[in-house]
Protein backbone atom coordinates (compact mmCIF):
# COMPACT_ATOMS: atom_id res chain seq x y z
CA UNK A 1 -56.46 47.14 24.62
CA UNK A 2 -57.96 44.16 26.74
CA UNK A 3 -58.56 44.41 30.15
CA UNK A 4 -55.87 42.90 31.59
CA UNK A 5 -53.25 44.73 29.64
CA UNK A 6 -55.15 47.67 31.58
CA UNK A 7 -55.01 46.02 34.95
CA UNK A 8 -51.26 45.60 34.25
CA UNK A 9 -50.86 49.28 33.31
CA UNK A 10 -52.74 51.04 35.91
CA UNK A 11 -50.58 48.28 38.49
CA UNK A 12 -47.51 49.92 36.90
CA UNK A 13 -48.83 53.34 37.62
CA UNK A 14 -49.46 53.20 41.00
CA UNK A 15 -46.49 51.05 41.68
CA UNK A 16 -44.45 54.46 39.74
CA UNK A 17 -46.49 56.85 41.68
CA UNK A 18 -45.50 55.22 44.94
CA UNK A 19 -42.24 55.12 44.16
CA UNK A 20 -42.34 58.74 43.76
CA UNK A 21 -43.92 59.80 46.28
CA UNK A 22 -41.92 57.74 48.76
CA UNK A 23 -39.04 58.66 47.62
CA UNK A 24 -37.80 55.30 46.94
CA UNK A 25 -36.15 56.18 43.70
CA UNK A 26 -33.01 54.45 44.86
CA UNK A 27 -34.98 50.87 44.11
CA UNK A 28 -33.98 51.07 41.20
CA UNK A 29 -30.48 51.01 41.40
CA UNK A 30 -30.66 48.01 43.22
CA UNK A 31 -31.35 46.15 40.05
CA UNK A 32 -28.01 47.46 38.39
CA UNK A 33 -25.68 45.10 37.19
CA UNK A 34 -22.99 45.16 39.67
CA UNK A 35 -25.12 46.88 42.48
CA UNK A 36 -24.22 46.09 46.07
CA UNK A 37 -27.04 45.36 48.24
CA UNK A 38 -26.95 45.10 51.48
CA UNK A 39 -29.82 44.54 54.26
CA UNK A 40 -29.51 48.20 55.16
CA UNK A 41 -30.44 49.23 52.09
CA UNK A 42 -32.83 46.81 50.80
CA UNK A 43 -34.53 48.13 54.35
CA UNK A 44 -34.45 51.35 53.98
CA UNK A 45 -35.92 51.47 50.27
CA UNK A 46 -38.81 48.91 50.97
CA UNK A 47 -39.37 51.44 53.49
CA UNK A 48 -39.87 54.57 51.66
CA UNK A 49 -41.88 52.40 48.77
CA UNK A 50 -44.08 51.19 52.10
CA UNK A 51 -43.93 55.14 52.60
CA UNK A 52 -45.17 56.35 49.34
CA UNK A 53 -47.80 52.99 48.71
CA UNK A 54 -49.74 54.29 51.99
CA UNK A 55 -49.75 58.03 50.69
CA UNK A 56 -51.06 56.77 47.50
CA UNK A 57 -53.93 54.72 48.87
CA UNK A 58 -54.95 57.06 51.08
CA UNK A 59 -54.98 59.76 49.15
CA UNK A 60 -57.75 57.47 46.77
CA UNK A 61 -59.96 57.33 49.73
């Protein structure tokens, strides 16, 4: 495996890890085909992901 196929992976598992540990679970629905998005919601799920991205780099420091 080359490095950047590494990069990309360990990208995808913090990105997963976040996810989870924000509690933004719900961003994934938003990609479902007839999905209705609305501001609210797009808010409130970049929030959590913001939520669960500072949990996970902090908890690497």
């Amino acid at each position: 495996m080359k490095w950047r196929e590494n990069g990309q992976i360990q990208a995808m598992a913090v990105f997963l890890r976040a996810v989870e540990e924000g509690g933004a679970e719900d961003l994934f629905a938003l990609f479902e085909f007839e999905a209705k998005v609305t501001d609210e919601r797009l808010i409130a799920v970049l929030t959590k992901l913001n939520t669960g991205l500072n949990r996970v780099y902090s908890a690497s420091k």
